[in-house]
Structure formats: structure tokens, C-alpha cells
C-alpha atoms as a PDB file:
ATOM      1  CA  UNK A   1      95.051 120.975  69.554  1.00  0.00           C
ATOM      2  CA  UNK A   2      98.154 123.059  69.711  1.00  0.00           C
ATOM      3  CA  UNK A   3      96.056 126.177  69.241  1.00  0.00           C
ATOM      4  CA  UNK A   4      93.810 125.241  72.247  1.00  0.00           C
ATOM      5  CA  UNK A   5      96.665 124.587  74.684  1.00  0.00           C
ATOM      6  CA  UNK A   6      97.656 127.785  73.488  1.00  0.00           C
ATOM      7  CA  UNK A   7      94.644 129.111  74.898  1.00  0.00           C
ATOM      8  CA  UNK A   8      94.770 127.298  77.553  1.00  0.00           C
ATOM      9  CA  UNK A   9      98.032 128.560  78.700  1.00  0.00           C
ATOM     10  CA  UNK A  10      97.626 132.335  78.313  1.00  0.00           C
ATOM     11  CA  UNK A  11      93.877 131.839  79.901  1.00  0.00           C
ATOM     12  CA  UNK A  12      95.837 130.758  83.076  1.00  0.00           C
ATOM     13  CA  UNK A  13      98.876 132.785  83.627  1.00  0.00           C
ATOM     14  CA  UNK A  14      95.669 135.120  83.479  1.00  0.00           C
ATOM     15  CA  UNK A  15      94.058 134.091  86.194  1.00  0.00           C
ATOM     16  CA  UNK A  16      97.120 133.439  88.025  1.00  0.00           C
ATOM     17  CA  UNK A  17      98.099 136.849  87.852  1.00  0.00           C
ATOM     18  CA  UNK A  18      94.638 137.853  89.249  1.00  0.00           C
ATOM     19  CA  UNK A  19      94.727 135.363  91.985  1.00  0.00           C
ATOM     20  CA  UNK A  20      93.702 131.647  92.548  1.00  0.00           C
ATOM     21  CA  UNK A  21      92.709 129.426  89.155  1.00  0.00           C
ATOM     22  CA  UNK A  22      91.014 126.010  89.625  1.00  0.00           C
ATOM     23  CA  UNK A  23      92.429 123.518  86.755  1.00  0.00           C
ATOM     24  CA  UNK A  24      89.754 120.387  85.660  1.00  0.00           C
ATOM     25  CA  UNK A  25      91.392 117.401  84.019  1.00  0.00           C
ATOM     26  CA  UNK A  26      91.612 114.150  82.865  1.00  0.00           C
ATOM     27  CA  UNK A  27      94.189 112.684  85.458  1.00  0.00           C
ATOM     28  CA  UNK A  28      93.688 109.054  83.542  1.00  0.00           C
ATOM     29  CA  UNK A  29      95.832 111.022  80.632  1.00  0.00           C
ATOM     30  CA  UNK A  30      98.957 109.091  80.008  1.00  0.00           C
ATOM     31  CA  UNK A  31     101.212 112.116  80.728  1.00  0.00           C
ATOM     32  CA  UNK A  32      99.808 113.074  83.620  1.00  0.00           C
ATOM     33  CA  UNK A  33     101.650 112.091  86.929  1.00  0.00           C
ATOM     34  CA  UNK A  34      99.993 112.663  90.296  1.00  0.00           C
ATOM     35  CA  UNK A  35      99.419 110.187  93.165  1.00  0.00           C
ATOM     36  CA  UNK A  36      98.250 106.945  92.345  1.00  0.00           C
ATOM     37  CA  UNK A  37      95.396 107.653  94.522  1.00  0.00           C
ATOM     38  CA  UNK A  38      93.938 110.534  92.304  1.00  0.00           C
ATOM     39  CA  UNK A  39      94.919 108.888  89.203  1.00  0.00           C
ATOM     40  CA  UNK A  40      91.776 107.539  88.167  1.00  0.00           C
ATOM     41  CA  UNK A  41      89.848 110.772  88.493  1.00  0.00           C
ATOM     42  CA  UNK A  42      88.239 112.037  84.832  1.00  0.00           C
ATOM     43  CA  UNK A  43      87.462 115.131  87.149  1.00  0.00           C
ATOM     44  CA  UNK A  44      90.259 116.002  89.693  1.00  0.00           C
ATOM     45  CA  UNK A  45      90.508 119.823  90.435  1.00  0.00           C
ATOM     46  CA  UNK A  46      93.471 121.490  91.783  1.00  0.00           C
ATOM     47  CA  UNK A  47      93.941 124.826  92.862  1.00  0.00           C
ATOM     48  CA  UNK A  48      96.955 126.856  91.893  1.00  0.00           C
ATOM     49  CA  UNK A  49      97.748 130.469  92.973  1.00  0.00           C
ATOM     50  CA  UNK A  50     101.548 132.040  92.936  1.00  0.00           C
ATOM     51  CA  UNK A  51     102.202 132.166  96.061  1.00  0.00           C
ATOM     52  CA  UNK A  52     102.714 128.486  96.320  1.00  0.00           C
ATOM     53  CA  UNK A  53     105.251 128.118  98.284  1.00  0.00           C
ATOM     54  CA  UNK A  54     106.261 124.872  96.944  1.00  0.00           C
ATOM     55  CA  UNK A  55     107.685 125.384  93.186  1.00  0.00           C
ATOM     56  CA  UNK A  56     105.800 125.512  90.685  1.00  0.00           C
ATOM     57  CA  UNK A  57     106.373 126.187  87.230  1.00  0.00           C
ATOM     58  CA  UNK A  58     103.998 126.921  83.931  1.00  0.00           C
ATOM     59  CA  UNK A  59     105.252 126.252  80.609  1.00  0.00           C
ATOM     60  CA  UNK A  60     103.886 126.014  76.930  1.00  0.00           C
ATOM     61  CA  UNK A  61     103.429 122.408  78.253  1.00  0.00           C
ATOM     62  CA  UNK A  62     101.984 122.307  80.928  1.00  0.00           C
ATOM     63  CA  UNK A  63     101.850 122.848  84.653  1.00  0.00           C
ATOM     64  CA  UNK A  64     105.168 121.470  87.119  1.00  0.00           C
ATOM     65  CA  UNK A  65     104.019 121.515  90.619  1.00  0.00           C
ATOM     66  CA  UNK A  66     104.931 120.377  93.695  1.00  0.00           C
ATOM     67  CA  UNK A  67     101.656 119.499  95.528  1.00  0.00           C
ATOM     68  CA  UNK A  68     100.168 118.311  98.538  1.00  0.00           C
ATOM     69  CA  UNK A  69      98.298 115.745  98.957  1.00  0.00           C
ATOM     70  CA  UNK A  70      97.709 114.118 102.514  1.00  0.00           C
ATOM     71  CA  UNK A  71     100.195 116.142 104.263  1.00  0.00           C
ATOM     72  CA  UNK A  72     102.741 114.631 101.464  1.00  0.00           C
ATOM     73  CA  UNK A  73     104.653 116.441  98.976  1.00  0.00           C
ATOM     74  CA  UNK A  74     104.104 115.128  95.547  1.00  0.00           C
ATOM     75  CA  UNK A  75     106.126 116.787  92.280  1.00  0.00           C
ATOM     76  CA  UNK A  76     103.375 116.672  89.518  1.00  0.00           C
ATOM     77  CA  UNK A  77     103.336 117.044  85.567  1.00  0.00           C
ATOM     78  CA  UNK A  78      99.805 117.909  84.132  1.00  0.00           C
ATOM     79  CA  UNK A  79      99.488 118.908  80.627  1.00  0.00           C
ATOM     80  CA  UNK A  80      97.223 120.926  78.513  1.00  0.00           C
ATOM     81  CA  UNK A  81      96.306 118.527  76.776  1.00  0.00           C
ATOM     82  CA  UNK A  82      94.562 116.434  79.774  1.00  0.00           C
ATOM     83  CA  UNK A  83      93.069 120.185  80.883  1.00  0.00           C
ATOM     84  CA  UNK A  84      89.531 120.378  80.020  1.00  0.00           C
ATOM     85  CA  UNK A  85      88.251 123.305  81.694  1.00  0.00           C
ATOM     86  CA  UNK A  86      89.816 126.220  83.953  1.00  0.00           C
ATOM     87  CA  UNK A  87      88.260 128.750  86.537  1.00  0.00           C
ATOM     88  CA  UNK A  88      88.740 130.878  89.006  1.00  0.00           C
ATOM     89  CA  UNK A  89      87.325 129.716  92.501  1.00  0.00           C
ATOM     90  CA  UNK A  90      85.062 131.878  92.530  1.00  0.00           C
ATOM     91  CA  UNK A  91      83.409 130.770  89.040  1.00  0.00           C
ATOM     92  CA  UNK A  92      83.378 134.465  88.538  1.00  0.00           C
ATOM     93  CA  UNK A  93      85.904 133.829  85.405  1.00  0.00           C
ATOM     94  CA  UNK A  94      86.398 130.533  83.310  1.00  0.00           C
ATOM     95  CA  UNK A  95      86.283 128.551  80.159  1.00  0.00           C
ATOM     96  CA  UNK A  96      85.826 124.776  79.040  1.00  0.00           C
ATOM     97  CA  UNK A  97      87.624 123.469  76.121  1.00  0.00           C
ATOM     98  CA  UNK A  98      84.307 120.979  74.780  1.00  0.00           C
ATOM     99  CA  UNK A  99      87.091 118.973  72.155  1.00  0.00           C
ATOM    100  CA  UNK A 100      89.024 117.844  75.640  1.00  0.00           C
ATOM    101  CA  UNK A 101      86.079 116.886  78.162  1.00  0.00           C
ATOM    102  CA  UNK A 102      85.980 113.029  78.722  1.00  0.00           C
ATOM    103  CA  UNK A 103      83.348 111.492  78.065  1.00  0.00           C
ATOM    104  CA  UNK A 104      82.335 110.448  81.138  1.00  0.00           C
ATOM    105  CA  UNK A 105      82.163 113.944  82.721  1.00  0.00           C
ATOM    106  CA  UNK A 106      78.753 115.301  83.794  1.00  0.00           C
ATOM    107  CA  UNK A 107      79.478 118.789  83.472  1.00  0.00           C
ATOM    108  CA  UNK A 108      76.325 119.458  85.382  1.00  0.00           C
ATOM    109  CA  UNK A 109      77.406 117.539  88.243  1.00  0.00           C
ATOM    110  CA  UNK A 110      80.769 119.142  88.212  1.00  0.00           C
ATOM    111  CA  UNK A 111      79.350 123.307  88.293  1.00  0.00           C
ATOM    112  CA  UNK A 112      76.949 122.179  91.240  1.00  0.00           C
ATOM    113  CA  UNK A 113      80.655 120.687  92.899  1.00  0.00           C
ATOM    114  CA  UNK A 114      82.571 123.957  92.032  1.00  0.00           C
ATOM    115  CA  UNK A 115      80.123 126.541  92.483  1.00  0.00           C
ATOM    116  CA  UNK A 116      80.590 128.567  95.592  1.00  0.00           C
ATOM    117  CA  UNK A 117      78.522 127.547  98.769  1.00  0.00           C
ATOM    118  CA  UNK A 118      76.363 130.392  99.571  1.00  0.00           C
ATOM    119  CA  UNK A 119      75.703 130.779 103.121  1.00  0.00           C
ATOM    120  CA  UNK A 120      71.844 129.767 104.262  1.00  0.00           C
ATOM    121  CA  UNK A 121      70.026 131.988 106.526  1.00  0.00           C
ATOM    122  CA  UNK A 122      69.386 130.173 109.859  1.00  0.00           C
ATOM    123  CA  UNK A 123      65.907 129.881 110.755  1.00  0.00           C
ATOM    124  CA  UNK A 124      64.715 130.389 114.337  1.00  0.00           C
ATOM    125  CA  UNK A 125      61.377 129.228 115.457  1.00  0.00           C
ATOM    126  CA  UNK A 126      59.738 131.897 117.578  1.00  0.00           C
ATOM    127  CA  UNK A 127      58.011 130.889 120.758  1.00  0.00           C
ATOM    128  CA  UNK A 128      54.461 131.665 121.482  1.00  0.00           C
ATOM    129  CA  UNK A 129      52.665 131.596 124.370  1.00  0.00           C
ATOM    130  CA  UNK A 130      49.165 131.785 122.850  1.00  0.00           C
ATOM    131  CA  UNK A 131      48.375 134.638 125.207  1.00  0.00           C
ATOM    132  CA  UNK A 132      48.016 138.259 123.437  1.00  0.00           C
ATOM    133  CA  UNK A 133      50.493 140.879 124.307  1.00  0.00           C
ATOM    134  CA  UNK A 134      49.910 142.943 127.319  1.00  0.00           C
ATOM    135  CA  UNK A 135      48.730 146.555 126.672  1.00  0.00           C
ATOM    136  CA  UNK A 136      50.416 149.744 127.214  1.00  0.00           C
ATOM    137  CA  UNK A 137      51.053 151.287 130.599  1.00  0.00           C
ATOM    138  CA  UNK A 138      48.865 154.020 129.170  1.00  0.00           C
ATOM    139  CA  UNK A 139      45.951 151.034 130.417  1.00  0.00           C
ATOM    140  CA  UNK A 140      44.848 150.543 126.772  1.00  0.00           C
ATOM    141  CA  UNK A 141      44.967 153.907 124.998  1.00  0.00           C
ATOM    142  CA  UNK A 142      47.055 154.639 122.064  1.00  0.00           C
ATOM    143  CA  UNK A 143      50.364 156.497 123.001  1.00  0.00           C
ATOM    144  CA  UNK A 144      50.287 160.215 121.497  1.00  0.00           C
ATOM    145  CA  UNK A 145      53.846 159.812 120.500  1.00  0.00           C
ATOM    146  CA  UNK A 146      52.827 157.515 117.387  1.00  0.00           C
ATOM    147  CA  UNK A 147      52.907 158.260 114.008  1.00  0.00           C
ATOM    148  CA  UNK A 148      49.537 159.103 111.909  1.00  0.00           C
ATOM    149  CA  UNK A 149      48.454 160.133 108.271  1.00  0.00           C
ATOM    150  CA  UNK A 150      47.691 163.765 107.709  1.00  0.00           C
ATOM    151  CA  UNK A 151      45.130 164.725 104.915  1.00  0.00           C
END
């Protein structure tokens, strides 16, 4: 397991250093310490970036952060070893460790959660009077300034 926190670690000081990375873990792990209110997630997902500006720190460990959480500072201790997956926000980049998933994970569930929202195209309904258009002031005739095939 040493090898995969490993792994783990260099994987996001990567994505750090490219931007935001979204960390997936086990919160029920006995190290970890976050609110009580999120401590009974097998899923919770937290995004880090640098430019926190609460501390944060990244060791060999694991991640020291000062987070908020309801408009309340909260200092934090999440391990690699509770880590199961990490991404960036985008899902453009990312890997899952299989060996650290919980059981009761649906990892299907969970991309459908993380994947980016991708905006819908608004539909407008057209109104229609029935009626068909009204010609041309040209009183029916086709304009000459149209375009036509040439043999």
C-alpha cells in the first residue's frame, strides 16, 4: 500500500501544480478527521487548488487542510490511505486506486456526480399562425437578385 500512496501523492502535487484536483475518499477511515457531519460519507469529494488561502499542507502522508465547511473553518487530516480516486474537475485527468474503493461505492453513480454539466440548448417553440407567408412586393414573381444553378 505504501507504493500506491506513493502514487497517490506525486499524482496530486501533479495536478495541483496544473490547477484544481478533486480528492474521493473514504471519510469513515479511522484517521481521517473532518466534521462530524461529513464523516459518514464512503464518497466525500473535496476540492483542493494552491491558492487556498487557508493553509494547507501535502505530505508523504497525507493532505493538512484547513477547510470550509458551512461558512466554518475546519483543520482536516485525510490520508492516502482513505484516498480512493483523484481528478481534476474537469475529469479531463484522473486515476482510481481499485485496492482502496469501499465497497459500497457505485463508481457509476459517482462519474455521473463528477462529470461536468454540459450546458443544454434551450428550446423555443415557434409560433404559427397557420396562414402562409405573404408574397414578395414584386406581387408574386421571383426576385432577379436570387441565386440559380448554371449548366
Amino acid at each position: 500500500m505504501a507504493t500506491a500512496n506513493k502514487k497517490k501523492y506525486d499524482f496530486l502535487l501533479y495536478l495541483l501544480e496544473e490547477g484544481d484536483a478533486m480528492v474521493c475518499l473514504d471519510s469513515r477511515h479511522p484517521q481521517v478527521d473532518v466534521p462530524a457531519t461529513h464523516k459518514n460519507n464512503s464518497s466525500l469529494n473535496l476540492v483542493f487548488n494552491l491558492n487556498f488561502r487557508h493553509p494547507m499542507k501535502v505530505t508523504a502522508e497525507g493532505i493538512f487542510a484547513t477547510l470550509v465547511f458551512n461558512g466554518k473553518p475546519y483543520e482536516c487530516v485525510l490520508p492516502f490511505n482513505a484516498m480512493w480516486a483523484i481528478h481534476d474537475s474537469n475529469m479531463k485527468n484522473g486515476q482510481v486506486w481499485e485496492e482502496s474503493i469501499p465497497r459500497d461505492v457505485d463508481l457509476a453513480a459517482q462519474a455521473m456526480k463528477a462529470a461536468p454539466k454540459k450546458p443544454r440548448a434551450k428550446l423555443q417553440s415557434i409560433k404559427r399562425s397557420g396562414k402562409p407567408a405573404k408574397e414578395s412586393a414584386t406581387g408574386g414573381k421571383r426576385d432577379r437578385n436570387h441565386l440559380r444553378v448554371i449548366k
